[in-house]
PDB file of N, CA and C in Angstrom:
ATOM      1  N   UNK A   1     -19.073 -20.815  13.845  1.00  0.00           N
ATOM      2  CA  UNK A   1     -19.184 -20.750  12.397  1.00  0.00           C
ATOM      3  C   UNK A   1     -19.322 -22.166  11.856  1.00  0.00           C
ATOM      4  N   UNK A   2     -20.293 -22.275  11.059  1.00  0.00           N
ATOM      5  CA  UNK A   2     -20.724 -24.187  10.442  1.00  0.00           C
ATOM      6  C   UNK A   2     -18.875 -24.190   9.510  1.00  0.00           C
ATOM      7  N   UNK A   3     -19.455 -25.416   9.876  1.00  0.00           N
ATOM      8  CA  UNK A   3     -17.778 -25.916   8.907  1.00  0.00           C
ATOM      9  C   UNK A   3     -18.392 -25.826   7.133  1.00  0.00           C
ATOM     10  N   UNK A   4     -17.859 -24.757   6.712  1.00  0.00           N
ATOM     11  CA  UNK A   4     -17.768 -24.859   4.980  1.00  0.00           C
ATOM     12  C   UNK A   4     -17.028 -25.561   4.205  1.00  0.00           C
ATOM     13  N   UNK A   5     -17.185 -26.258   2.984  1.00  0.00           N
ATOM     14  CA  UNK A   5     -16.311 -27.107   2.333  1.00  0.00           C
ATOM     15  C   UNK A   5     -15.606 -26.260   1.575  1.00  0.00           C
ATOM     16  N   UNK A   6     -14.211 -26.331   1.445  1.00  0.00           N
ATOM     17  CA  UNK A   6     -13.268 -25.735   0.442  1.00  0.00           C
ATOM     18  C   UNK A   6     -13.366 -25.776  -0.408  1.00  0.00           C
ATOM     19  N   UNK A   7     -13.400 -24.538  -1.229  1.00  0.00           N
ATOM     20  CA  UNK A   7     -13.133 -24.891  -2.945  1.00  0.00           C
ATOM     21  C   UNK A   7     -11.851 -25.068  -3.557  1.00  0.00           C
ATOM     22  N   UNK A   8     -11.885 -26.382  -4.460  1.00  0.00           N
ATOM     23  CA  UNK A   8     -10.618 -26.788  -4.675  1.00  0.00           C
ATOM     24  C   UNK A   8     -10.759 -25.656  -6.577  1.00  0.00           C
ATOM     25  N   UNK A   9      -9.112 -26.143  -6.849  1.00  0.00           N
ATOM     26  CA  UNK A   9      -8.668 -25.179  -7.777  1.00  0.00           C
ATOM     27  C   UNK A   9      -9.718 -26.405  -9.065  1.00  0.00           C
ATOM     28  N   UNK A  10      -9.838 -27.259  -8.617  1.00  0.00           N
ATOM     29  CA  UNK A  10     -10.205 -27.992  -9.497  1.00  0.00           C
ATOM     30  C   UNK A  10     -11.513 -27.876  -9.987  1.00  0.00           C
ATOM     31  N   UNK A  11     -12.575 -27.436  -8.779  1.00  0.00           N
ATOM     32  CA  UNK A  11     -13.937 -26.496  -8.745  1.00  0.00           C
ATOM     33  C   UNK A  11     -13.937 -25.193  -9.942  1.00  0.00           C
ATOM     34  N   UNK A  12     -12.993 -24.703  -9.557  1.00  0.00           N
ATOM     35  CA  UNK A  12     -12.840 -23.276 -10.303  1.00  0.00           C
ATOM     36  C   UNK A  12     -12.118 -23.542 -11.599  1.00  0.00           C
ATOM     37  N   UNK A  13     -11.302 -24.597 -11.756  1.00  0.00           N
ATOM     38  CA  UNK A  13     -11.238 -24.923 -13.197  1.00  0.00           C
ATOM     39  C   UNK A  13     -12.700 -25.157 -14.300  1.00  0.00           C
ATOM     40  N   UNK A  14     -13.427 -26.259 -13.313  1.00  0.00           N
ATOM     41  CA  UNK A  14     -14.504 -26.430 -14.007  1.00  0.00           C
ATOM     42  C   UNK A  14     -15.299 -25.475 -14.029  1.00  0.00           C
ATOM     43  N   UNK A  15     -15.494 -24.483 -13.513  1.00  0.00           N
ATOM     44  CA  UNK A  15     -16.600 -23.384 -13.659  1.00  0.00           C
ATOM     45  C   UNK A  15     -16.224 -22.547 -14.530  1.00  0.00           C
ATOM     46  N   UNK A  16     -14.125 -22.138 -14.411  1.00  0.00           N
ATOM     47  CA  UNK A  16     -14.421 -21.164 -15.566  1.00  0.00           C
ATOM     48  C   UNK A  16     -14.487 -21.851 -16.669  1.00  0.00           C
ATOM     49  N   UNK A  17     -14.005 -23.212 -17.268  1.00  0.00           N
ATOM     50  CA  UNK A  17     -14.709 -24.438 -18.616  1.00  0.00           C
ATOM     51  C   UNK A  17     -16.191 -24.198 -18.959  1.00  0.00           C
ATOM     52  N   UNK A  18     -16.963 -23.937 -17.561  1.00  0.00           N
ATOM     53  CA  UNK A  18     -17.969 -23.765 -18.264  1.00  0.00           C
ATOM     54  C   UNK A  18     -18.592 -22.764 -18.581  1.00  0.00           C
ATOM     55  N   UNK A  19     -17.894 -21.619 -17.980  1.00  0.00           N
ATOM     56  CA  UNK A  19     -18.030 -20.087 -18.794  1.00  0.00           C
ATOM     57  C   UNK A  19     -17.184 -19.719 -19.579  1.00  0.00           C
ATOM     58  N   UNK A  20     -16.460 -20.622 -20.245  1.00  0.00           N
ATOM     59  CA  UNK A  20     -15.713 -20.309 -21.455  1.00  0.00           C
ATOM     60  C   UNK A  20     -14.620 -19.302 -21.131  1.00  0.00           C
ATOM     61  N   UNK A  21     -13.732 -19.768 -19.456  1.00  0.00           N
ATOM     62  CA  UNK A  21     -12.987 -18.688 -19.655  1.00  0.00           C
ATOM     63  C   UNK A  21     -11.660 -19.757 -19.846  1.00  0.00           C
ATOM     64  N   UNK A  22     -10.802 -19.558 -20.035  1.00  0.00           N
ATOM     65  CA  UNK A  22      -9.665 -20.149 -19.950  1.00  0.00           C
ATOM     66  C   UNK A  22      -7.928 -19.209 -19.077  1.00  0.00           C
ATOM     67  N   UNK A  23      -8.593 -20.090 -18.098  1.00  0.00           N
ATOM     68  CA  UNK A  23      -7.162 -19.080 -16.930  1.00  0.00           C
ATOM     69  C   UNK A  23      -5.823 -20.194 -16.725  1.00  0.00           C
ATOM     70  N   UNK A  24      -4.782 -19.369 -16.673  1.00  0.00           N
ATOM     71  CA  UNK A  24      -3.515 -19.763 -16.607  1.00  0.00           C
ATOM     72  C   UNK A  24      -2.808 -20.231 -15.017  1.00  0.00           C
ATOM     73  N   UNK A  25      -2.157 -21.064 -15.030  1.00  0.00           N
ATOM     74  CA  UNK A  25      -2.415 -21.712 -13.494  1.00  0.00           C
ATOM     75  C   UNK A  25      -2.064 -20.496 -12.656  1.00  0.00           C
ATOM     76  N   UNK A  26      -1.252 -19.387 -12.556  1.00  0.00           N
ATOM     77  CA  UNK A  26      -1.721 -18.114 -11.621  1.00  0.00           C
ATOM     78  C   UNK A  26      -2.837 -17.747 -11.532  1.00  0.00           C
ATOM     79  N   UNK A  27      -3.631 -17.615 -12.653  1.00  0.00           N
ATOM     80  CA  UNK A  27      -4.767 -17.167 -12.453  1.00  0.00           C
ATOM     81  C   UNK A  27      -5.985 -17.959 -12.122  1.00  0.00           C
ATOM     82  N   UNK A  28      -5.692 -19.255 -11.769  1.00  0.00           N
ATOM     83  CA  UNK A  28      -6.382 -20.467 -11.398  1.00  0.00           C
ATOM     84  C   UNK A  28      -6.387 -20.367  -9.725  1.00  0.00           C
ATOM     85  N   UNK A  29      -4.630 -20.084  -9.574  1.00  0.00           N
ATOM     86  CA  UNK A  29      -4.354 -20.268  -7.991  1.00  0.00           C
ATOM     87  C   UNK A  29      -5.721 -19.165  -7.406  1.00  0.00           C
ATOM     88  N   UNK A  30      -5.003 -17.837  -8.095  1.00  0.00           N
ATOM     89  CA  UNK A  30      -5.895 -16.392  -7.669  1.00  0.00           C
ATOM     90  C   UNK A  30      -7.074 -16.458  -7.095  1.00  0.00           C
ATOM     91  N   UNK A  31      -7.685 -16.838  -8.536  1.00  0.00           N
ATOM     92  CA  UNK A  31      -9.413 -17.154  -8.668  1.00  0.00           C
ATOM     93  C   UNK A  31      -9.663 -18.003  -7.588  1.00  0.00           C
ATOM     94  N   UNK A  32      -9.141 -19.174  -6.974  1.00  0.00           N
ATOM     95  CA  UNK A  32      -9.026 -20.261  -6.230  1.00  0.00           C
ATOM     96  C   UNK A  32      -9.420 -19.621  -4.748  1.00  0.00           C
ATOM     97  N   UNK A  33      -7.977 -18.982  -4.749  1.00  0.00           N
ATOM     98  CA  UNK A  33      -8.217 -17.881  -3.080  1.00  0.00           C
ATOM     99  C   UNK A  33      -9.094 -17.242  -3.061  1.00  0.00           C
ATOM    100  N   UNK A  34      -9.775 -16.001  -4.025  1.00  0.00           N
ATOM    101  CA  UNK A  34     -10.427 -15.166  -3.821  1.00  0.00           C
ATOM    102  C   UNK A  34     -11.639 -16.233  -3.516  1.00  0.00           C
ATOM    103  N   UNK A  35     -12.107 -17.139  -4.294  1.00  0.00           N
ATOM    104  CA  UNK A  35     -13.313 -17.568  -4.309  1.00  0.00           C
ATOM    105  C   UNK A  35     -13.565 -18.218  -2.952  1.00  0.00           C
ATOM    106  N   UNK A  36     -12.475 -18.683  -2.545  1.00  0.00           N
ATOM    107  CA  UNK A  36     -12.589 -19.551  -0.766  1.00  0.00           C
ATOM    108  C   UNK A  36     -12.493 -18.382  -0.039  1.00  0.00           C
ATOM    109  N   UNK A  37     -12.151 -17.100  -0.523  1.00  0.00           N
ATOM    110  CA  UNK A  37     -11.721 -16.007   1.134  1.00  0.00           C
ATOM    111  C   UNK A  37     -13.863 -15.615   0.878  1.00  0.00           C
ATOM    112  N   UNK A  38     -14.334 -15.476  -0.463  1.00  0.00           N
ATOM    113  CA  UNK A  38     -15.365 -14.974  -0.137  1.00  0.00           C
ATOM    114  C   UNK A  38     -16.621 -16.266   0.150  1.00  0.00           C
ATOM    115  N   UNK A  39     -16.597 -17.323  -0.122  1.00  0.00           N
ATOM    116  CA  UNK A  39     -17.145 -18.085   0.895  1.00  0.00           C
ATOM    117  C   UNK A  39     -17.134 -18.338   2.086  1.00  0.00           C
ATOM    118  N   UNK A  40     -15.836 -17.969   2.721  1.00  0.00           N
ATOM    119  CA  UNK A  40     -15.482 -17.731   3.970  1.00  0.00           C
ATOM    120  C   UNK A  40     -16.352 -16.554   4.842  1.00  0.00           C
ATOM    121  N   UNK A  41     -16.522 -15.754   3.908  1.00  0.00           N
ATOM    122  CA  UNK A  41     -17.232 -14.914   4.396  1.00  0.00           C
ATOM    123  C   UNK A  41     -18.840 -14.578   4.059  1.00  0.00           C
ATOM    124  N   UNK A  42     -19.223 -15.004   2.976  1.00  0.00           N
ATOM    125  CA  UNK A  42     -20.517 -15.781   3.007  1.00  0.00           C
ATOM    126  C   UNK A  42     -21.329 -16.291   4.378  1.00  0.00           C
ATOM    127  N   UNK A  43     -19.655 -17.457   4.695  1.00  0.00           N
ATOM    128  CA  UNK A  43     -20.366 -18.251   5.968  1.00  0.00           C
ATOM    129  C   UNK A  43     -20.670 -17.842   7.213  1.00  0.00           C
ATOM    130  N   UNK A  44     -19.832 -16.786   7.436  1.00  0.00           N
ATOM    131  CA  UNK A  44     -20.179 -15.616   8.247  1.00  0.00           C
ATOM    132  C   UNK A  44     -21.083 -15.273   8.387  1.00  0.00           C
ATOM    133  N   UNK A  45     -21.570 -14.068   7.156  1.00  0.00           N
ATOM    134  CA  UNK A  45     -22.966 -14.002   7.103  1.00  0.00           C
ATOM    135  C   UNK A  45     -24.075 -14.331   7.454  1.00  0.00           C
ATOM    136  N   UNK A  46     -23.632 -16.056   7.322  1.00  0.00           N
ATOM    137  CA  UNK A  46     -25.204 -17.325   7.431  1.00  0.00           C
ATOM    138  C   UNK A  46     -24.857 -17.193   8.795  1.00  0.00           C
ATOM    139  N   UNK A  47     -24.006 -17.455   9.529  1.00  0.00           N
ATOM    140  CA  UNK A  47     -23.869 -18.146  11.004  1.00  0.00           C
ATOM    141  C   UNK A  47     -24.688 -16.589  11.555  1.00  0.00           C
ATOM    142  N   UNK A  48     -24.480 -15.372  10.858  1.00  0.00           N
ATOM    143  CA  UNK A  48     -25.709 -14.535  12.201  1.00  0.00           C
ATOM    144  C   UNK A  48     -26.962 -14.736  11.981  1.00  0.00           C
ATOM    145  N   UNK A  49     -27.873 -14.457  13.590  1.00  0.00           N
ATOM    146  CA  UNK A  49     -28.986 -14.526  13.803  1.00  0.00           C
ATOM    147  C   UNK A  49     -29.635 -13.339  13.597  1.00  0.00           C
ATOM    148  N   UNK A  50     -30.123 -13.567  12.567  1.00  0.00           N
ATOM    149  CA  UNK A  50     -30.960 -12.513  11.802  1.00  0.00           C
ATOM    150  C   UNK A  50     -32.364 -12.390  12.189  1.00  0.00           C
ATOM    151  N   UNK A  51     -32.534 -13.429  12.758  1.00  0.00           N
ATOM    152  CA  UNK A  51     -34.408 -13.420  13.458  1.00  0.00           C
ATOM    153  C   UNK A  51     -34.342 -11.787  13.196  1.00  0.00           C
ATOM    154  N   UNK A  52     -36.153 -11.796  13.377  1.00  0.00           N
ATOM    155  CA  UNK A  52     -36.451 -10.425  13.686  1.00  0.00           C
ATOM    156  C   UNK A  52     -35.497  -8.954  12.893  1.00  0.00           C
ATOM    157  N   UNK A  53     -35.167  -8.958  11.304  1.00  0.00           N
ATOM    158  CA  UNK A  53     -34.489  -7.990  11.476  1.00  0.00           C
ATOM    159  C   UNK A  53     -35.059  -8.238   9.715  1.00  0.00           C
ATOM    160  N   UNK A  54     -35.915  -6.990   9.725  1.00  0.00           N
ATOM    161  CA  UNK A  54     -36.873  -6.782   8.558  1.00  0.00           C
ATOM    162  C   UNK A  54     -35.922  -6.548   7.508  1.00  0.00           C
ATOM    163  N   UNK A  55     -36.225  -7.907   6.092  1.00  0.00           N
ATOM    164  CA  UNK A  55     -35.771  -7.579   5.217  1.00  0.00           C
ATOM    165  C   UNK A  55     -35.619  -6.050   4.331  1.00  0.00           C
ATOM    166  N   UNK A  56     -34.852  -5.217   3.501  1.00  0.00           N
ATOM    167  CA  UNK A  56     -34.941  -4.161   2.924  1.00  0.00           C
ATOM    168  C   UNK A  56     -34.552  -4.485   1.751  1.00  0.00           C
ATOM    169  N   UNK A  57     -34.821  -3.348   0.549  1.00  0.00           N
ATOM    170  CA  UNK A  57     -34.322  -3.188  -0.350  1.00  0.00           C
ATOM    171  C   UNK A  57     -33.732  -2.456  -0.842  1.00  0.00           C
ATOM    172  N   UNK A  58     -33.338  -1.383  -0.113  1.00  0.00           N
ATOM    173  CA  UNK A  58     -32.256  -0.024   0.275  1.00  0.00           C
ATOM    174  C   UNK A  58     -31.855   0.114   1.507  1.00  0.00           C
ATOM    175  N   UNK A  59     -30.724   0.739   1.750  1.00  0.00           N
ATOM    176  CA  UNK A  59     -30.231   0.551   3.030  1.00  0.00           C
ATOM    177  C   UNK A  59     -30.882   2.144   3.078  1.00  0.00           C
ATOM    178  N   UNK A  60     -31.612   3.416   2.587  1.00  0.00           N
ATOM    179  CA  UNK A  60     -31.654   4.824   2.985  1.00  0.00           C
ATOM    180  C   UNK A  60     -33.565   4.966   2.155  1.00  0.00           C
ATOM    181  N   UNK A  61     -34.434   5.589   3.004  1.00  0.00           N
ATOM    182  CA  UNK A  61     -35.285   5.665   2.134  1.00  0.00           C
ATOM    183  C   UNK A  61     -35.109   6.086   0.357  1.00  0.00           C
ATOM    184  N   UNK A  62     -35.956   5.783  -0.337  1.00  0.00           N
ATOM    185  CA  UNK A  62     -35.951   6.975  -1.691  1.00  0.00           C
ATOM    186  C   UNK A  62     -37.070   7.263  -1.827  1.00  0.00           C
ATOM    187  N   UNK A  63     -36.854   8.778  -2.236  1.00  0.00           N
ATOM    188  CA  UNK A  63     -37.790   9.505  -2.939  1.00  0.00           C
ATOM    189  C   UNK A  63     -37.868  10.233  -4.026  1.00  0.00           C
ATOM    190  N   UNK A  64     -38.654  10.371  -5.017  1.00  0.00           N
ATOM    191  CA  UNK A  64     -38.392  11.451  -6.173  1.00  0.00           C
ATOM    192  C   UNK A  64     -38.009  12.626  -5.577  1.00  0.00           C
ATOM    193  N   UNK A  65     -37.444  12.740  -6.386  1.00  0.00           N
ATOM    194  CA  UNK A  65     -36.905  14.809  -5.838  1.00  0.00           C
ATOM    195  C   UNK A  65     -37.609  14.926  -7.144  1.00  0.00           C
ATOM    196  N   UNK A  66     -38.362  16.046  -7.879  1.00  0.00           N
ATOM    197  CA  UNK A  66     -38.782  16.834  -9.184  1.00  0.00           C
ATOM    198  C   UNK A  66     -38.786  18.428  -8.540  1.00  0.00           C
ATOM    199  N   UNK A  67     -38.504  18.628  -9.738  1.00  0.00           N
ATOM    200  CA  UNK A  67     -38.799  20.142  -9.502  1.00  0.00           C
ATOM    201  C   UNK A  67     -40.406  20.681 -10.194  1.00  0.00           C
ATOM    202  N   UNK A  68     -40.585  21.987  -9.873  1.00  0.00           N
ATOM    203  CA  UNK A  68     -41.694  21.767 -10.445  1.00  0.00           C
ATOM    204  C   UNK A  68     -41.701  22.759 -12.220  1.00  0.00           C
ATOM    205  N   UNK A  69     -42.425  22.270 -12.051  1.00  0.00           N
ATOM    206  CA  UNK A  69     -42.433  22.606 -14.342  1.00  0.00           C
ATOM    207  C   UNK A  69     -42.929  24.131 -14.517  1.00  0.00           C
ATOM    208  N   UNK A  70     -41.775  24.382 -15.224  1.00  0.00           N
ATOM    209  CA  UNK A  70     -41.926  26.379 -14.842  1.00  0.00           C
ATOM    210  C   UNK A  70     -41.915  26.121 -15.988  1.00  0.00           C
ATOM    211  N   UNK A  71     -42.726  26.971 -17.214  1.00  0.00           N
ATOM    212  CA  UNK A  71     -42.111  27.336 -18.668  1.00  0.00           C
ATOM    213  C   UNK A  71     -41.262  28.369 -18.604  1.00  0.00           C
ATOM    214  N   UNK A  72     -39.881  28.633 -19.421  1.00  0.00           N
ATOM    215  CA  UNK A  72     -39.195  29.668 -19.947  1.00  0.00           C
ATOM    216  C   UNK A  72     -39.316  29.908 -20.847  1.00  0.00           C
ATOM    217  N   UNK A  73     -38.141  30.870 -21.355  1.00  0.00           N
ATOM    218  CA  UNK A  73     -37.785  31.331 -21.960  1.00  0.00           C
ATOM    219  C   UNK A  73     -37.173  30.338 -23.037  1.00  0.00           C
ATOM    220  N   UNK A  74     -37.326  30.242 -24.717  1.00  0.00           N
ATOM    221  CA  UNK A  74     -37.414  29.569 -25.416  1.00  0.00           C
ATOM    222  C   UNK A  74     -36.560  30.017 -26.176  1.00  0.00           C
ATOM    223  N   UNK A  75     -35.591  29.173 -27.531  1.00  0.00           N
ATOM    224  CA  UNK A  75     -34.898  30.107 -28.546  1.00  0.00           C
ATOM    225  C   UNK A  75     -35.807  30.387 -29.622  1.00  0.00           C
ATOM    226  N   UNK A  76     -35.622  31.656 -30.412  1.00  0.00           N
ATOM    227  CA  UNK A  76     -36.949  31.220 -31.051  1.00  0.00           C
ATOM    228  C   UNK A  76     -36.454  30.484 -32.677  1.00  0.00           C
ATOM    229  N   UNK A  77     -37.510  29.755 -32.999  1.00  0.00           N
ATOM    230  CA  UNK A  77     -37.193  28.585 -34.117  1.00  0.00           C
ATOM    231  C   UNK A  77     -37.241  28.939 -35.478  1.00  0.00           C
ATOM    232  N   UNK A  78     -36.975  30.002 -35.821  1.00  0.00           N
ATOM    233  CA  UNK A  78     -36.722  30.805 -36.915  1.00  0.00           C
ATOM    234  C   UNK A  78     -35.213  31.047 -37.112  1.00  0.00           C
ATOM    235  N   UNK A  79     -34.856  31.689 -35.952  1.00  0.00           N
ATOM    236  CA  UNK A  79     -33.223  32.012 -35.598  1.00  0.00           C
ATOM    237  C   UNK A  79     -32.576  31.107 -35.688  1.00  0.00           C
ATOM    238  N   UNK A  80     -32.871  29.711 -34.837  1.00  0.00           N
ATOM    239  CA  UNK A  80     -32.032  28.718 -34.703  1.00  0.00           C
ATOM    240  C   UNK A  80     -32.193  27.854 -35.933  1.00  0.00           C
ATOM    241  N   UNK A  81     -33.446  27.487 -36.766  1.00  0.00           N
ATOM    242  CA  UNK A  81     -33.405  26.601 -38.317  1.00  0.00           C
ATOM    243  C   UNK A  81     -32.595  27.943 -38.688  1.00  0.00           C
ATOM    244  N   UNK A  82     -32.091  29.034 -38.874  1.00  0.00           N
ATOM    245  CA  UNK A  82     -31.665  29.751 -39.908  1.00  0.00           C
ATOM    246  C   UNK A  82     -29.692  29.176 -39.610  1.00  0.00           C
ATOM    247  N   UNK A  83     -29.359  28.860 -38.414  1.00  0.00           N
ATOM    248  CA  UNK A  83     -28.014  28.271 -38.569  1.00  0.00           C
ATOM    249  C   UNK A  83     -27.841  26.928 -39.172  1.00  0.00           C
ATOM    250  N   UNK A  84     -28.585  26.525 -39.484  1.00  0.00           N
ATOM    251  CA  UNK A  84     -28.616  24.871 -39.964  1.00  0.00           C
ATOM    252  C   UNK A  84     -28.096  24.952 -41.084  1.00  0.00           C
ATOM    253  N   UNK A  85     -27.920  24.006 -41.866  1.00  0.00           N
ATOM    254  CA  UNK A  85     -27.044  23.890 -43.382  1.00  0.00           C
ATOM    255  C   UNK A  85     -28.075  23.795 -43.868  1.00  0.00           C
ATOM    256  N   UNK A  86     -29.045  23.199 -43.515  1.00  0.00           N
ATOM    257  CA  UNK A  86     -30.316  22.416 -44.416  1.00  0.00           C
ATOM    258  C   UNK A  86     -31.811  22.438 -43.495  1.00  0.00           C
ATOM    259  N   UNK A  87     -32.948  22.775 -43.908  1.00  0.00           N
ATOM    260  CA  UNK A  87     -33.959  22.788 -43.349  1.00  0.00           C
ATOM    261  C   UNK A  87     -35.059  22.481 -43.930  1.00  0.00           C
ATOM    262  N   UNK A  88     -36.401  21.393 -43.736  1.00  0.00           N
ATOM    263  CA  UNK A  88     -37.373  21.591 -44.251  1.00  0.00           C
ATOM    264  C   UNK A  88     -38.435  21.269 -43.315  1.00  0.00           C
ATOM    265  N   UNK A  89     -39.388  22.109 -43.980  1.00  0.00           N
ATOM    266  CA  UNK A  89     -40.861  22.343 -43.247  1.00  0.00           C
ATOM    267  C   UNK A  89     -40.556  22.146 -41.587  1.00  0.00           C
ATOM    268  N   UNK A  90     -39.577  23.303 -41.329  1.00  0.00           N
ATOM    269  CA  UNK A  90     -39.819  23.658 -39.553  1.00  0.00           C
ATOM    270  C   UNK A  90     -38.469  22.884 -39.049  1.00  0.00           C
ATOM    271  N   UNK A  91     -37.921  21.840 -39.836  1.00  0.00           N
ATOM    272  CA  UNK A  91     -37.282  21.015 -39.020  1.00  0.00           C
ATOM    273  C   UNK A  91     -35.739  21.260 -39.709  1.00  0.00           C
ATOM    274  N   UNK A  92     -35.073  20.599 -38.542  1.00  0.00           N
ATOM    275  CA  UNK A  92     -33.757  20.495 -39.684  1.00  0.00           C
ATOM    276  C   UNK A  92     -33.741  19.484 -40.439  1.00  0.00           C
ATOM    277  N   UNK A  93     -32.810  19.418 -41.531  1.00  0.00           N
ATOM    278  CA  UNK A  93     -33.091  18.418 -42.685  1.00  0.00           C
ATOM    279  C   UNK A  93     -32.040  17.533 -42.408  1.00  0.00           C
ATOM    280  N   UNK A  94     -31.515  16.061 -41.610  1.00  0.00           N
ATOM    281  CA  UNK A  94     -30.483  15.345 -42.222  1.00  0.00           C
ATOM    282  C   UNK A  94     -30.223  14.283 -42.721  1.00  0.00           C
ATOM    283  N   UNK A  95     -29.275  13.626 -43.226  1.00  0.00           N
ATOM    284  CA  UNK A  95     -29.194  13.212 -43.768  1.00  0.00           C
ATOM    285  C   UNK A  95     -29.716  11.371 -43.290  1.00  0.00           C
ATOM    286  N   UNK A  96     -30.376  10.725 -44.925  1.00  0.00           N
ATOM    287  CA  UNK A  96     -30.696   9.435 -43.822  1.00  0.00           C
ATOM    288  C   UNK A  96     -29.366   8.708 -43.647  1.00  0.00           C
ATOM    289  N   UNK A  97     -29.447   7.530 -42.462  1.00  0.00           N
ATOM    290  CA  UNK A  97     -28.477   6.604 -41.897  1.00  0.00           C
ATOM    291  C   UNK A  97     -28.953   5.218 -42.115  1.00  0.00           C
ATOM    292  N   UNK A  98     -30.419   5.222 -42.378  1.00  0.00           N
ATOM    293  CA  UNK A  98     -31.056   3.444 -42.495  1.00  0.00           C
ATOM    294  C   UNK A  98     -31.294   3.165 -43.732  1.00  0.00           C
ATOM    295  N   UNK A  99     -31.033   2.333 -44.335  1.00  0.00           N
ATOM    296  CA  UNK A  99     -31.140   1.860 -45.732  1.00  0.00           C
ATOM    297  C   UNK A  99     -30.362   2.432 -46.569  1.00  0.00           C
ATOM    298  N   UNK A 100     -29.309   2.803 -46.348  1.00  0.00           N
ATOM    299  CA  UNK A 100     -28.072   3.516 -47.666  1.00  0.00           C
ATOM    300  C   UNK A 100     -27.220   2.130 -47.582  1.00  0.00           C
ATOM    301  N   UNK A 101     -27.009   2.258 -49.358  1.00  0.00           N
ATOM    302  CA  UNK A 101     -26.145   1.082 -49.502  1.00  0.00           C
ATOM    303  C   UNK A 101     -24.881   1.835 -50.109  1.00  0.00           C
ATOM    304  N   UNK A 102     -24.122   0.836 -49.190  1.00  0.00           N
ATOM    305  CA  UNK A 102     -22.673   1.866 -49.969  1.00  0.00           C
ATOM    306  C   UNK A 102     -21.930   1.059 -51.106  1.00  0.00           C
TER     307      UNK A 102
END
């Protein structure tokens, strides 16, 4: 395994400064470990010999599944505008939401 450089707490101070997070020295230590256990294993990663081993972009083929387009049975649109509170020309009627000033 190549020798990786440690991340100090002082690394991870400055990164979360510069994502505007502000962590409390537990949560400095935390962030500290997690971030060195997963470079640790990063380096792993790099040290195998991957020759020959075709990039992917799914680990399982995909395919569309569709079904195929049957027409049914419909409600009919007389019945259903007749439960509405409000209806005009075919549609239901509601109320607008853009440009009301309250």
């Amino acid at each position: 395994m190549p020798d990786v450089p440690k991340i100090s707490a002082a690394d991870v101070s400055k990164v979360a400064t510069l994502a505007r997070l502000s962590l409390t020295d537990d949560e400095l230590t935390t962030a500290t470990a997690e971030l060195a256990a997963m470079l640790d294993h990063f380096a792993d990663i790099d040290a195998l010999d991957l020759d020959g081993v075709e990039p992917m972009m799914q680990p399982t083929p995909l395919a569309n599944v569709m079904r195929e387009d049957i027409e049914g049975e419909t409600l009919d649109r007389d019945e259903v505008l007749s439960q509405a509170p409000l209806t005009e020309d075919g549609r239901f009627r509601v109320p607008p939401i853009i440009g009301i000033q309250d």
